[in-house]
PDB file of N, CA and C in Angstrom:
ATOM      1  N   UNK A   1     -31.586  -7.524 -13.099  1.00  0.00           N
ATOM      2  CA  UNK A   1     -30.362  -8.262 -12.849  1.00  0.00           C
ATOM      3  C   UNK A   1     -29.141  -7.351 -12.856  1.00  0.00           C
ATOM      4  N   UNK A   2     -29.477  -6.452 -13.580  1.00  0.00           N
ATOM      5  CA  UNK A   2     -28.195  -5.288 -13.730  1.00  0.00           C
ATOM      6  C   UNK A   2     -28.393  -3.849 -12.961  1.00  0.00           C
ATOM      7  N   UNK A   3     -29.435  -4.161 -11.614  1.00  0.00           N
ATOM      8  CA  UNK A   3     -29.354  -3.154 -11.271  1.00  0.00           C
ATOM      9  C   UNK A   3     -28.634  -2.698 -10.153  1.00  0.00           C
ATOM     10  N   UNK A   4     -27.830  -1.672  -9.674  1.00  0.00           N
ATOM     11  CA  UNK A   4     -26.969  -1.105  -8.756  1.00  0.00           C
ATOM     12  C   UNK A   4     -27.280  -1.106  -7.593  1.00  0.00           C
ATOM     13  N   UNK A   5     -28.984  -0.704  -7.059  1.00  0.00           N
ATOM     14  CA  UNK A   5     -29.583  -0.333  -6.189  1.00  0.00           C
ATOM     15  C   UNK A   5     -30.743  -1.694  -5.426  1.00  0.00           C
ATOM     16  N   UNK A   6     -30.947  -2.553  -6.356  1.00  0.00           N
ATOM     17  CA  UNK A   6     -31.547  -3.555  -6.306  1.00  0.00           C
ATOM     18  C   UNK A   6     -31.014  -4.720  -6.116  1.00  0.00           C
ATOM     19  N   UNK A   7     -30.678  -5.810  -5.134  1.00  0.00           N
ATOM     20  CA  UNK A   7     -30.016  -7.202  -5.305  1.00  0.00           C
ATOM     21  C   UNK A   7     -31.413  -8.203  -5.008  1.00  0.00           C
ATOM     22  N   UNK A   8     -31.171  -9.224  -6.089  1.00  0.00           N
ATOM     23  CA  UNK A   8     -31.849 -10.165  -6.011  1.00  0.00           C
ATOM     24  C   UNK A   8     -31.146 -11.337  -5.640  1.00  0.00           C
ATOM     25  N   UNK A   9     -32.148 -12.512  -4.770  1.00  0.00           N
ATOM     26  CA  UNK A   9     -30.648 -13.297  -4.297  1.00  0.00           C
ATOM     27  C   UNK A   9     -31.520 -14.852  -4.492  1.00  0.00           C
ATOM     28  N   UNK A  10     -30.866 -15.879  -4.678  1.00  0.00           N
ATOM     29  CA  UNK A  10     -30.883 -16.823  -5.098  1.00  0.00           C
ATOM     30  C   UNK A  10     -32.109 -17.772  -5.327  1.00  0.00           C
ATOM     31  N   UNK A  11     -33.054 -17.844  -4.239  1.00  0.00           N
ATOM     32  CA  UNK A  11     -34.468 -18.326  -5.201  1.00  0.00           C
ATOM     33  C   UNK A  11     -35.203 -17.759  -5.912  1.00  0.00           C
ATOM     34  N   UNK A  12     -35.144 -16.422  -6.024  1.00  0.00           N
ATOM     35  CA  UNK A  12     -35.777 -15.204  -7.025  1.00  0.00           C
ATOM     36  C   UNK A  12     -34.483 -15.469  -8.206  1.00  0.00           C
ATOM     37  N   UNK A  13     -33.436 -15.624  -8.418  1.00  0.00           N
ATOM     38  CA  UNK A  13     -32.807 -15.535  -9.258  1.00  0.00           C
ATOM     39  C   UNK A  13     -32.907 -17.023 -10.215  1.00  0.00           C
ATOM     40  N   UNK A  14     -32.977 -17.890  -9.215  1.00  0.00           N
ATOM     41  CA  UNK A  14     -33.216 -19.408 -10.246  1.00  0.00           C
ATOM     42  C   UNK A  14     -34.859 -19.332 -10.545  1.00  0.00           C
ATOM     43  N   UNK A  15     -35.759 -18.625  -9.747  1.00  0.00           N
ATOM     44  CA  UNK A  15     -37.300 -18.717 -10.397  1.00  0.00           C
ATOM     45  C   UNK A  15     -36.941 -17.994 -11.747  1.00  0.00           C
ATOM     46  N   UNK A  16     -36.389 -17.006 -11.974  1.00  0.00           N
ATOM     47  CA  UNK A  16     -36.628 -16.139 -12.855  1.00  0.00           C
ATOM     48  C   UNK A  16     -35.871 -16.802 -14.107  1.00  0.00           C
ATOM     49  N   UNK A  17     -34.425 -17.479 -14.053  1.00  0.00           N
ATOM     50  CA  UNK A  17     -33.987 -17.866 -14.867  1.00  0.00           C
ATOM     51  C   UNK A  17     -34.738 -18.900 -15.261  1.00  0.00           C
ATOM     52  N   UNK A  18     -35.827 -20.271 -14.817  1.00  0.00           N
ATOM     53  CA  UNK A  18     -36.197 -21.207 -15.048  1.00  0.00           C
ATOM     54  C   UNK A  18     -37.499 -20.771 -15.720  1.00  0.00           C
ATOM     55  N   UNK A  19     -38.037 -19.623 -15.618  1.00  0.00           N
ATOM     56  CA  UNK A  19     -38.990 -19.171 -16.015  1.00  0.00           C
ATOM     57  C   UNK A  19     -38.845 -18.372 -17.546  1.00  0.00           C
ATOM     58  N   UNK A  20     -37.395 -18.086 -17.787  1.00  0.00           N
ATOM     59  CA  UNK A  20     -37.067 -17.228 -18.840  1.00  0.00           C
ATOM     60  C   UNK A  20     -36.933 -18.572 -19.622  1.00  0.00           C
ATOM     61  N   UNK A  21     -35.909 -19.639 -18.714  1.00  0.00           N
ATOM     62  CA  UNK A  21     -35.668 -21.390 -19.703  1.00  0.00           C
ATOM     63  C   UNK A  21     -37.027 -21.717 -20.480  1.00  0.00           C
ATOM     64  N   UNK A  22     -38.107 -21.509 -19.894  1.00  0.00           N
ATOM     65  CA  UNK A  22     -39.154 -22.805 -19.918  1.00  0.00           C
ATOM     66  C   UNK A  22     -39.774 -21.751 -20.977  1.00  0.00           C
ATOM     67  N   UNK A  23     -39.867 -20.435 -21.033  1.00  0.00           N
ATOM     68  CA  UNK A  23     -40.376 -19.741 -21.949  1.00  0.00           C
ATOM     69  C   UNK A  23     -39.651 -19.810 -23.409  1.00  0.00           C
ATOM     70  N   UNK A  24     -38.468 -19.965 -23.340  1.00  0.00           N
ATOM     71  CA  UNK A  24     -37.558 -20.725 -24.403  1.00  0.00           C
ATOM     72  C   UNK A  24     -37.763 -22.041 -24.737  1.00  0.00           C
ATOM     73  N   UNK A  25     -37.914 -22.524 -24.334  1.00  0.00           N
ATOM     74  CA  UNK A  25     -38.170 -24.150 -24.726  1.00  0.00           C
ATOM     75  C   UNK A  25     -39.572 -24.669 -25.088  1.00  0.00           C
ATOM     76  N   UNK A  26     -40.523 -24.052 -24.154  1.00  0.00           N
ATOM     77  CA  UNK A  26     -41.916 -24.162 -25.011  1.00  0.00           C
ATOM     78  C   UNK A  26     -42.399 -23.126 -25.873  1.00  0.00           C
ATOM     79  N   UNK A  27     -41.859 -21.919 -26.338  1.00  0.00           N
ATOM     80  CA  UNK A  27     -42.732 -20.821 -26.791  1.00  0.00           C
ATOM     81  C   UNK A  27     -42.845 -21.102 -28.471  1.00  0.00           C
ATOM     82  N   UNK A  28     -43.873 -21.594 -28.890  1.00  0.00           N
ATOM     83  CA  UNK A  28     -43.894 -21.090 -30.549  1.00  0.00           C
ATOM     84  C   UNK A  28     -43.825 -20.140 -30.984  1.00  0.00           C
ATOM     85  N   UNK A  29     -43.433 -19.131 -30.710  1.00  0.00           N
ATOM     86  CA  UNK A  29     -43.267 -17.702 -31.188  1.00  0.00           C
ATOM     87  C   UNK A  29     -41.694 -17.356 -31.624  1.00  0.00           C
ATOM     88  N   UNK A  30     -41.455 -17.138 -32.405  1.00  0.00           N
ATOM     89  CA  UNK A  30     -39.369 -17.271 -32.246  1.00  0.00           C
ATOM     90  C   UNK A  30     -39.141 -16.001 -32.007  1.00  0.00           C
ATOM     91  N   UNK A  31     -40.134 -15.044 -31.985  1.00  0.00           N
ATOM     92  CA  UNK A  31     -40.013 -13.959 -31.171  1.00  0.00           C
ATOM     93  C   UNK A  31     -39.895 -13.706 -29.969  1.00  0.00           C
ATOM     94  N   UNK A  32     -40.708 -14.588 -29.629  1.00  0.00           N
ATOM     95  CA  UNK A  32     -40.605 -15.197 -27.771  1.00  0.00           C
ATOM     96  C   UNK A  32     -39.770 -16.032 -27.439  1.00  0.00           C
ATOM     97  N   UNK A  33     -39.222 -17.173 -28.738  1.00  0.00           N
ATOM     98  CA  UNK A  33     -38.206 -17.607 -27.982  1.00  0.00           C
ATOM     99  C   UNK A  33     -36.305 -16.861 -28.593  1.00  0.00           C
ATOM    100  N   UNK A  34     -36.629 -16.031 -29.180  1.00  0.00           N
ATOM    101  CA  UNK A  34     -35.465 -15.283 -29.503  1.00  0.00           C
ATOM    102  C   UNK A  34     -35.074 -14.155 -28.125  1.00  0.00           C
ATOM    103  N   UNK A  35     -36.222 -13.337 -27.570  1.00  0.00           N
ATOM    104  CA  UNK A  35     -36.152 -13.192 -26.041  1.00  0.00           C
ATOM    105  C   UNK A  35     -35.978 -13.429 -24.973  1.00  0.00           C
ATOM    106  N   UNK A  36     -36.546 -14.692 -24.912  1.00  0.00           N
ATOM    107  CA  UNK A  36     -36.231 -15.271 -23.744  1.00  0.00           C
ATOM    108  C   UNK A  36     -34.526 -15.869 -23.720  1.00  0.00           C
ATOM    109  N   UNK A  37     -34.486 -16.114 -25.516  1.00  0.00           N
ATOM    110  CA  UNK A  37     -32.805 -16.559 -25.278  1.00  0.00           C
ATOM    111  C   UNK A  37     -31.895 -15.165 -24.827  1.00  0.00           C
ATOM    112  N   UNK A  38     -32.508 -14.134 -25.602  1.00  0.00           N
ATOM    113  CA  UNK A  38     -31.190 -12.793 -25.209  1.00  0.00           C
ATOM    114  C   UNK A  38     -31.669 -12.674 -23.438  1.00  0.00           C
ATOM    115  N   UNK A  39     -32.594 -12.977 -22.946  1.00  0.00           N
ATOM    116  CA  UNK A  39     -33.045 -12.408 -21.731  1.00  0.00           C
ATOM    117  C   UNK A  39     -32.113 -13.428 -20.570  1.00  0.00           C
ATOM    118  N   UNK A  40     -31.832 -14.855 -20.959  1.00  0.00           N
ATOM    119  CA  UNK A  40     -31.120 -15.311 -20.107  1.00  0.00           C
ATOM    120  C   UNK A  40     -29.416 -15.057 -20.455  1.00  0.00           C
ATOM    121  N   UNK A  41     -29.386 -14.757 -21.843  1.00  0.00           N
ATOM    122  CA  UNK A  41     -27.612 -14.922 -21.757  1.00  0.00           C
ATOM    123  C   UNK A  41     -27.299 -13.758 -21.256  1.00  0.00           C
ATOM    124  N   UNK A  42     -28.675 -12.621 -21.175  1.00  0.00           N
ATOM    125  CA  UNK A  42     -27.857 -11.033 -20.244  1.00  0.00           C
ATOM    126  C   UNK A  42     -28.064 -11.394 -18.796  1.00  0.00           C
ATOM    127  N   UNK A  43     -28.910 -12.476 -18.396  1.00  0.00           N
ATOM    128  CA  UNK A  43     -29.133 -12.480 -16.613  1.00  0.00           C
ATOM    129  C   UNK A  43     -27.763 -13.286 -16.568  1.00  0.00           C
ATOM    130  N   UNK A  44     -27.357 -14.220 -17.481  1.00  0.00           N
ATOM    131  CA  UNK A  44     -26.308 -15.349 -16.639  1.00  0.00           C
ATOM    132  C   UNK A  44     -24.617 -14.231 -17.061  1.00  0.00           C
ATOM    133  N   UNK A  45     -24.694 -13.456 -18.375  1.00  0.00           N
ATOM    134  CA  UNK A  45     -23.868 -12.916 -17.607  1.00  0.00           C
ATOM    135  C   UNK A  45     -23.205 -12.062 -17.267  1.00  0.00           C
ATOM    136  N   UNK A  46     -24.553 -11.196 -16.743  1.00  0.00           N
ATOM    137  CA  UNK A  46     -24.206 -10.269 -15.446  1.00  0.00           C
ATOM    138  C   UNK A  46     -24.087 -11.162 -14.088  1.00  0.00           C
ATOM    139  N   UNK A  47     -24.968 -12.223 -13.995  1.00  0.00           N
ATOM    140  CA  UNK A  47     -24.669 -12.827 -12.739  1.00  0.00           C
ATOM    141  C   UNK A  47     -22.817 -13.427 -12.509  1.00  0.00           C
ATOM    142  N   UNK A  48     -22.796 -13.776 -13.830  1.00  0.00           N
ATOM    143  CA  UNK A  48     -20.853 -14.298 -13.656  1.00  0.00           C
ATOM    144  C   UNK A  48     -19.776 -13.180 -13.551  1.00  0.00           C
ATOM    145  N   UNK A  49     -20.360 -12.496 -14.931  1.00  0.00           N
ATOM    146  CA  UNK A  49     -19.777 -10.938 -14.420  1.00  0.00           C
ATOM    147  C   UNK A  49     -19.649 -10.962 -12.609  1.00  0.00           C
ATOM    148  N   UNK A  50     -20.791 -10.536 -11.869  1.00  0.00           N
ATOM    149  CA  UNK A  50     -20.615  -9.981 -10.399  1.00  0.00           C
ATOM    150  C   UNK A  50     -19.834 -11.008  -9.777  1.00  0.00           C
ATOM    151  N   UNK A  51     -20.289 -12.034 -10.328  1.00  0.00           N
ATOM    152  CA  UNK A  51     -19.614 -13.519  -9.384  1.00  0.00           C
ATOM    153  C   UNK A  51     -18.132 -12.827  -9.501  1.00  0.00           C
ATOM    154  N   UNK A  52     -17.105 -12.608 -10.940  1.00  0.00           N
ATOM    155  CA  UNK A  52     -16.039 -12.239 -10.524  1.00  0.00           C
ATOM    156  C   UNK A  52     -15.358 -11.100  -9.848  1.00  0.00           C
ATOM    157  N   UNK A  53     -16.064  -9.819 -10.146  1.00  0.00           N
ATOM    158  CA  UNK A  53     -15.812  -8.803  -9.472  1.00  0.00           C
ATOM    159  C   UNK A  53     -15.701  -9.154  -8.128  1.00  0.00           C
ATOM    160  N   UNK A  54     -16.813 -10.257  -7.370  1.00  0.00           N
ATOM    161  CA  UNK A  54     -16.837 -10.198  -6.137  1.00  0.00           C
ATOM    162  C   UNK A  54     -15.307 -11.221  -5.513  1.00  0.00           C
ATOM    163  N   UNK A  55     -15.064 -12.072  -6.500  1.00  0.00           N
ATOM    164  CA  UNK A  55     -13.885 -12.724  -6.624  1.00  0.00           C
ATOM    165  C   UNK A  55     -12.811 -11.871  -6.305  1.00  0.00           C
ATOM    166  N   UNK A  56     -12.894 -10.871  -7.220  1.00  0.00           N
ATOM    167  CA  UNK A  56     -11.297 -10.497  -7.108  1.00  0.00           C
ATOM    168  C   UNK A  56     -11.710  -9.150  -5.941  1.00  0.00           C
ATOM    169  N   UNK A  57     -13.189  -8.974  -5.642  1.00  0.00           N
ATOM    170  CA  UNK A  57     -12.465  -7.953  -4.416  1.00  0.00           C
ATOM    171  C   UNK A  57     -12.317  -8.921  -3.221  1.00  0.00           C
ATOM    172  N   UNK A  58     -12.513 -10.145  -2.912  1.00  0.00           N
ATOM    173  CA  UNK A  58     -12.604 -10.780  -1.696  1.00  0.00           C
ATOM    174  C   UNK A  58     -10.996 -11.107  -1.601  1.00  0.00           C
ATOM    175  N   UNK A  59     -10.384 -11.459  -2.775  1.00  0.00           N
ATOM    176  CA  UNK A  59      -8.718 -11.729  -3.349  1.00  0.00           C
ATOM    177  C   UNK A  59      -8.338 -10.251  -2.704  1.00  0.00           C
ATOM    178  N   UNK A  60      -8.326  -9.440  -3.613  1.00  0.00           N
ATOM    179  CA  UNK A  60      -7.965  -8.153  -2.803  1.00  0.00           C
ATOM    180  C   UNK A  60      -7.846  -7.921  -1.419  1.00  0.00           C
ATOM    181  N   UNK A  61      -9.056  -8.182  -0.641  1.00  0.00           N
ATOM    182  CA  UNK A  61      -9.479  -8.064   0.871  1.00  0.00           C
ATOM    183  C   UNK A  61      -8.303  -9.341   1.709  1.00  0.00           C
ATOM    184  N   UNK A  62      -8.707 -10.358   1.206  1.00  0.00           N
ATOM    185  CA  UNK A  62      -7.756 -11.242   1.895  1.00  0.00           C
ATOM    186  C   UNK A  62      -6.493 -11.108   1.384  1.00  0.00           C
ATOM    187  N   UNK A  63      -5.749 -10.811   0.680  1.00  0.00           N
ATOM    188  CA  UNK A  63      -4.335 -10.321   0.391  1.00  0.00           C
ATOM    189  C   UNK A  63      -3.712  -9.403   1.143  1.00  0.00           C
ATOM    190  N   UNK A  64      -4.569  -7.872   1.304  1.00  0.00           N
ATOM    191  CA  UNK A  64      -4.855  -6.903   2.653  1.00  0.00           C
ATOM    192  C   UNK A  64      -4.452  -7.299   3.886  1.00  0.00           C
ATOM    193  N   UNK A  65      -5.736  -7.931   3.768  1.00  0.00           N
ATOM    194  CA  UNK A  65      -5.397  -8.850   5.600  1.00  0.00           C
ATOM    195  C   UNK A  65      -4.148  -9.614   5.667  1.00  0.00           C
ATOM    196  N   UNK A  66      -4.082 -10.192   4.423  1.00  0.00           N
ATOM    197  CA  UNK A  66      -2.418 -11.380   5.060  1.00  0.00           C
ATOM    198  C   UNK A  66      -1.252 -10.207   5.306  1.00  0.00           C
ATOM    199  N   UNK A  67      -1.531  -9.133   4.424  1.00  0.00           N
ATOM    200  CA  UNK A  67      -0.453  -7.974   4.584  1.00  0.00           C
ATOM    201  C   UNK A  67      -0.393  -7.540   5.909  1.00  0.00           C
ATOM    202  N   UNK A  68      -1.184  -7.221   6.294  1.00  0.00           N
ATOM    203  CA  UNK A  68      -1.794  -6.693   7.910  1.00  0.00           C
ATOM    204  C   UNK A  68      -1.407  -7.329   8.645  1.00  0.00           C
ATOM    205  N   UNK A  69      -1.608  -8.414   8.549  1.00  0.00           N
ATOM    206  CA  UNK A  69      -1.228  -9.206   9.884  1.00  0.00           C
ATOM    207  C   UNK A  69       0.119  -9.797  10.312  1.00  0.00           C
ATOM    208  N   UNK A  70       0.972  -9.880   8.614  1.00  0.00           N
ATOM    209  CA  UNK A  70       2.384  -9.983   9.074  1.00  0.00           C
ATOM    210  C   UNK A  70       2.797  -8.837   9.342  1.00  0.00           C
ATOM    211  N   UNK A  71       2.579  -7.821   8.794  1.00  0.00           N
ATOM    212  CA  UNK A  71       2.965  -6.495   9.990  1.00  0.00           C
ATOM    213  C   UNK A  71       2.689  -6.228  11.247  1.00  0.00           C
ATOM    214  N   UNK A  72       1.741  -6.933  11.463  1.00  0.00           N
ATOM    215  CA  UNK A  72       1.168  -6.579  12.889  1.00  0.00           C
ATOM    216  C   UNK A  72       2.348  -7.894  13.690  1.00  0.00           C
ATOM    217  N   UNK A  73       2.482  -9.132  13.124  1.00  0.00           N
ATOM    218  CA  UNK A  73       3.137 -10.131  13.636  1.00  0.00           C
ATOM    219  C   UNK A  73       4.190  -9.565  13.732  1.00  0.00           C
ATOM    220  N   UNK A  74       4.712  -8.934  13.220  1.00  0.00           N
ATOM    221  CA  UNK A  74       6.222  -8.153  13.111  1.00  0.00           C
ATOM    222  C   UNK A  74       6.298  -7.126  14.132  1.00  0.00           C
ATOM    223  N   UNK A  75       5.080  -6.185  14.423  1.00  0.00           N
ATOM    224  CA  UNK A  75       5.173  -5.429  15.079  1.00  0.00           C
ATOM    225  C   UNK A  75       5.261  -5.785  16.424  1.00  0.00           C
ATOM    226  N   UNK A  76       4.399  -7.202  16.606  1.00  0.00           N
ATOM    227  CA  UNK A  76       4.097  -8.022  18.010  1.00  0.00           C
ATOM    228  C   UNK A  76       5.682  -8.538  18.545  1.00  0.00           C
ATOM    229  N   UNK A  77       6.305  -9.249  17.442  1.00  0.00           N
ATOM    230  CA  UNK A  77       7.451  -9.470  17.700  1.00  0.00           C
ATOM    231  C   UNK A  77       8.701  -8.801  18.257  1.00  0.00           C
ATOM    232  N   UNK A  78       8.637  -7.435  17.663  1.00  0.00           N
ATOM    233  CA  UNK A  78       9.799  -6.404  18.359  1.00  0.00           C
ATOM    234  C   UNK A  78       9.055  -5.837  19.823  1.00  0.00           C
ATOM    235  N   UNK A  79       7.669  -5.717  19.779  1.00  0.00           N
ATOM    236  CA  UNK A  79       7.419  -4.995  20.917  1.00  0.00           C
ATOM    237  C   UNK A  79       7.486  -6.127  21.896  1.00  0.00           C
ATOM    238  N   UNK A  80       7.646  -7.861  21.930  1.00  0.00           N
ATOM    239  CA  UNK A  80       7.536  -8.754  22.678  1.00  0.00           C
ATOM    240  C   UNK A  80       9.270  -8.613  23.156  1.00  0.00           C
ATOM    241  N   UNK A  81      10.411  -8.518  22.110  1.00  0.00           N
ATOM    242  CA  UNK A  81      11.628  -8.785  22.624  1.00  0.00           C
ATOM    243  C   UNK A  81      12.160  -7.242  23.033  1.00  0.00           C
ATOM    244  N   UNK A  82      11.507  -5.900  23.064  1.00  0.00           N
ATOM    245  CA  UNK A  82      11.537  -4.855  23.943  1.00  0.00           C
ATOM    246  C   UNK A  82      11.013  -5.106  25.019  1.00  0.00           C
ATOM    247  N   UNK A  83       9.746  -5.737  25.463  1.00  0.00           N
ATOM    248  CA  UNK A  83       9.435  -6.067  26.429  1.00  0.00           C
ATOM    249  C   UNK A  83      10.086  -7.318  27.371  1.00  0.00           C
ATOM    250  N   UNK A  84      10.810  -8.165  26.563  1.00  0.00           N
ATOM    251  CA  UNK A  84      11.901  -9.039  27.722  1.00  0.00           C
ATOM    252  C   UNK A  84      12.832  -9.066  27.574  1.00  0.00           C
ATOM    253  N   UNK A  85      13.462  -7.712  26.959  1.00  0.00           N
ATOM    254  CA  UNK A  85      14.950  -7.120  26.924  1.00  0.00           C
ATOM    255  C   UNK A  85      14.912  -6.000  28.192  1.00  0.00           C
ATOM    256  N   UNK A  86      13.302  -5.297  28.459  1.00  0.00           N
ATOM    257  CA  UNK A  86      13.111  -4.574  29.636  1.00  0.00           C
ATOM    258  C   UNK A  86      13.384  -5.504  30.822  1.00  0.00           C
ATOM    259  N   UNK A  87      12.634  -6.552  30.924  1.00  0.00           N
ATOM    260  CA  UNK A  87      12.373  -7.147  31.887  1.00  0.00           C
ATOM    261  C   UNK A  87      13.844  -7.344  32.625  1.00  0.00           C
ATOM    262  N   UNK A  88      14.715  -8.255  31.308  1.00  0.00           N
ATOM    263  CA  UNK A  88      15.955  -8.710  32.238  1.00  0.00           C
ATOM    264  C   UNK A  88      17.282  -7.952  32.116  1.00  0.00           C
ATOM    265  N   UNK A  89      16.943  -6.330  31.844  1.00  0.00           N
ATOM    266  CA  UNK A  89      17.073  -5.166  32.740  1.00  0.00           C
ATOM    267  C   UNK A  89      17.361  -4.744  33.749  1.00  0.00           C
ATOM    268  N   UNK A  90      15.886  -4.616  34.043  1.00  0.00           N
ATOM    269  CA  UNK A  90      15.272  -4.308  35.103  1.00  0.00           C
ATOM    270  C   UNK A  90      16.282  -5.674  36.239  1.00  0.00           C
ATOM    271  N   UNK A  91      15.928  -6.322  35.975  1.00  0.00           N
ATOM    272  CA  UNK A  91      15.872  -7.768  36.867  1.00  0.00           C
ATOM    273  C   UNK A  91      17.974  -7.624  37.146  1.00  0.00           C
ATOM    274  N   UNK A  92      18.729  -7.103  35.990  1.00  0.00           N
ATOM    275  CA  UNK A  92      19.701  -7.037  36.310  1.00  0.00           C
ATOM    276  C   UNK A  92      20.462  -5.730  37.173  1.00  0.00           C
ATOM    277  N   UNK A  93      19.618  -4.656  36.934  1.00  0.00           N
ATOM    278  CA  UNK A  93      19.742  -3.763  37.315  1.00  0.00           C
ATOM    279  C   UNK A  93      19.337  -3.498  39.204  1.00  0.00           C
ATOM    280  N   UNK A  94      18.170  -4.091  39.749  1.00  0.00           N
ATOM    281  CA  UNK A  94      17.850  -5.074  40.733  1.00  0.00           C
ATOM    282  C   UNK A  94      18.442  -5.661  41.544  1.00  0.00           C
ATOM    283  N   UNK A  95      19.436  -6.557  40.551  1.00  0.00           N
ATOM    284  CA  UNK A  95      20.088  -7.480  41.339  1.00  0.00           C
ATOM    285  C   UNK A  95      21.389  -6.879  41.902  1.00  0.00           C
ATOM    286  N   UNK A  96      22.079  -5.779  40.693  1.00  0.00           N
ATOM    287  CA  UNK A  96      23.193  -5.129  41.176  1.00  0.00           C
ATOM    288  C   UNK A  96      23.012  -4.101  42.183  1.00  0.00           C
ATOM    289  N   UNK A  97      21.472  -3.567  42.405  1.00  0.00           N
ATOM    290  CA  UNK A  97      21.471  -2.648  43.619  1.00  0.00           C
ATOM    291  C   UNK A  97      21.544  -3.213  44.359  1.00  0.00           C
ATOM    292  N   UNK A  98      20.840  -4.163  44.698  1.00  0.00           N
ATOM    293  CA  UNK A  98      20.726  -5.565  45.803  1.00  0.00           C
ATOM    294  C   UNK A  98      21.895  -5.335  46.353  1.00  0.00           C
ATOM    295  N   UNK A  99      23.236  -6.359  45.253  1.00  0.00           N
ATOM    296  CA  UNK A  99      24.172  -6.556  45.525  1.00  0.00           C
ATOM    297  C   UNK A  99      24.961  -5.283  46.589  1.00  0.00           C
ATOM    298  N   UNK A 100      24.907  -4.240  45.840  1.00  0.00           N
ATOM    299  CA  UNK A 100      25.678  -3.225  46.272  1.00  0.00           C
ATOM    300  C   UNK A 100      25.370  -2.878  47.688  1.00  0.00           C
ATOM    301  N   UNK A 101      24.129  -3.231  47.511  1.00  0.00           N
ATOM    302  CA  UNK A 101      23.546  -2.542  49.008  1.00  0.00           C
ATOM    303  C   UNK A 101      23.809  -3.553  50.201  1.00  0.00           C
ATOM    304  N   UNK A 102      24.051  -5.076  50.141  1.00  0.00           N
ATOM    305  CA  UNK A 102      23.993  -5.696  50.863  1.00  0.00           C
ATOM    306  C   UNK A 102      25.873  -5.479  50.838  1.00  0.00           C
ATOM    307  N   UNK A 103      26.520  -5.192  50.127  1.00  0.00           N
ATOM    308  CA  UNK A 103      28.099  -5.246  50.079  1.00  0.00           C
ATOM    309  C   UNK A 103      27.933  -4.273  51.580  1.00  0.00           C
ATOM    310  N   UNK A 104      27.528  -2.569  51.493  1.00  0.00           N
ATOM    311  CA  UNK A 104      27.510  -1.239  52.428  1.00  0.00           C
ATOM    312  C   UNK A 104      27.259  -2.215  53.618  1.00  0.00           C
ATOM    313  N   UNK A 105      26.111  -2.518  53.370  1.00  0.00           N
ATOM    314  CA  UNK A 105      25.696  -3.228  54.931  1.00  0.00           C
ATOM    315  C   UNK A 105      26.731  -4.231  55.409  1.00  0.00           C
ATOM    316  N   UNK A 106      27.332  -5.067  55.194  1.00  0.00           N
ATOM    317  CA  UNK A 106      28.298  -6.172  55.393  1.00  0.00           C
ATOM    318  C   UNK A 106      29.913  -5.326  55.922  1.00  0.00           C
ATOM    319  N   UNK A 107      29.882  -4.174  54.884  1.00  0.00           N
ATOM    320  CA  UNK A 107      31.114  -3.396  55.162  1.00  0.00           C
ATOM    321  C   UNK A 107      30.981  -3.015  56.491  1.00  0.00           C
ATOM    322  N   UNK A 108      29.691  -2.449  56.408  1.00  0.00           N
ATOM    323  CA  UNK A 108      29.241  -1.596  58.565  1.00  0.00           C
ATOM    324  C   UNK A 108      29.301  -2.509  59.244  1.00  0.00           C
ATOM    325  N   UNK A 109      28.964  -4.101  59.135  1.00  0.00           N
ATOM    326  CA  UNK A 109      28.765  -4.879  60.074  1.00  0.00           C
ATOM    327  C   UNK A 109      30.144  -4.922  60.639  1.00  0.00           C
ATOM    328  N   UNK A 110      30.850  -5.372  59.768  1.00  0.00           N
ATOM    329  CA  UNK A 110      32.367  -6.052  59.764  1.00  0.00           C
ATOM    330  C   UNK A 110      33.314  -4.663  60.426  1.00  0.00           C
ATOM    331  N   UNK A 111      32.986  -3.830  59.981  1.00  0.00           N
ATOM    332  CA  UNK A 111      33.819  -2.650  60.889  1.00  0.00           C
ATOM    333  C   UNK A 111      33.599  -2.740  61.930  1.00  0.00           C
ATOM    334  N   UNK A 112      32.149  -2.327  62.617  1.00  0.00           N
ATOM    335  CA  UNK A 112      31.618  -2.069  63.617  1.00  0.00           C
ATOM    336  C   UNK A 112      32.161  -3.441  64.198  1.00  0.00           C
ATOM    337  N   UNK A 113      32.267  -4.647  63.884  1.00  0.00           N
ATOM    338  CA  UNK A 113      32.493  -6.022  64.682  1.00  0.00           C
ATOM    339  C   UNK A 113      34.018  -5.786  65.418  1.00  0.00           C
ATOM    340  N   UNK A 114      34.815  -4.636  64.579  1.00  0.00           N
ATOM    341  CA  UNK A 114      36.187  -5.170  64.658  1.00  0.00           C
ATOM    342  C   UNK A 114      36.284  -4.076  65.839  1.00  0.00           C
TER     343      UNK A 114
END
């Protein structure tokens, strides 16, 4: 139950605990049942033990991520209003060549007319 390299996972873990119970509860031996009692209070808790470790790294992990992602939302956000601060730019910058260019042309027409 306490080993690093080894995981046991949930119907091996309730056979084994029900098997350590039942050896406690029927054994006439108080040697056997003084064992079987230390043998389940070290399986249940190392098993709560890991239960929290795994708690607080999943807390950790998702705390991470919420960090991450309002930065990234933040980052999405400036690169979205650089990108349609370019746009209507561009779009103004466009419109004033436009303009200018259709002014030249209008100027030649109107000379040349006169």
């Amino acid at each position: 139950m306490t080993s690093q390299t080894i995981e046991i996972h949930q119907r091996s873990v309730l056979q084994i605990i029900k098997t350590c119970f039942n050896i406690y509860l029927t054994s006439r031996s108080k040697i056997n049942e003084a064992t079987a009692q230390g043998c389940l209070s070290q399986m249940l808790n190392g098993i709560f033990s890991k239960m929290e470790q795994k708690m607080v790294l999943l807390n950790e992990r998702r705390k991470q991520f919420q960090e991450e992602s309002v930065t990234k939302t933040s980052n999405n956000d400036q690169e979205n209003v650089l990108i349609i601060t370019k746009e209507i730019l561009d779009e103004l910058v466009e419109k004033i060549c436009y303009d200018e260019a259709t002014q030249v042309k209008q100027n030649t027409t109107l000379s040349t007319n006169e």
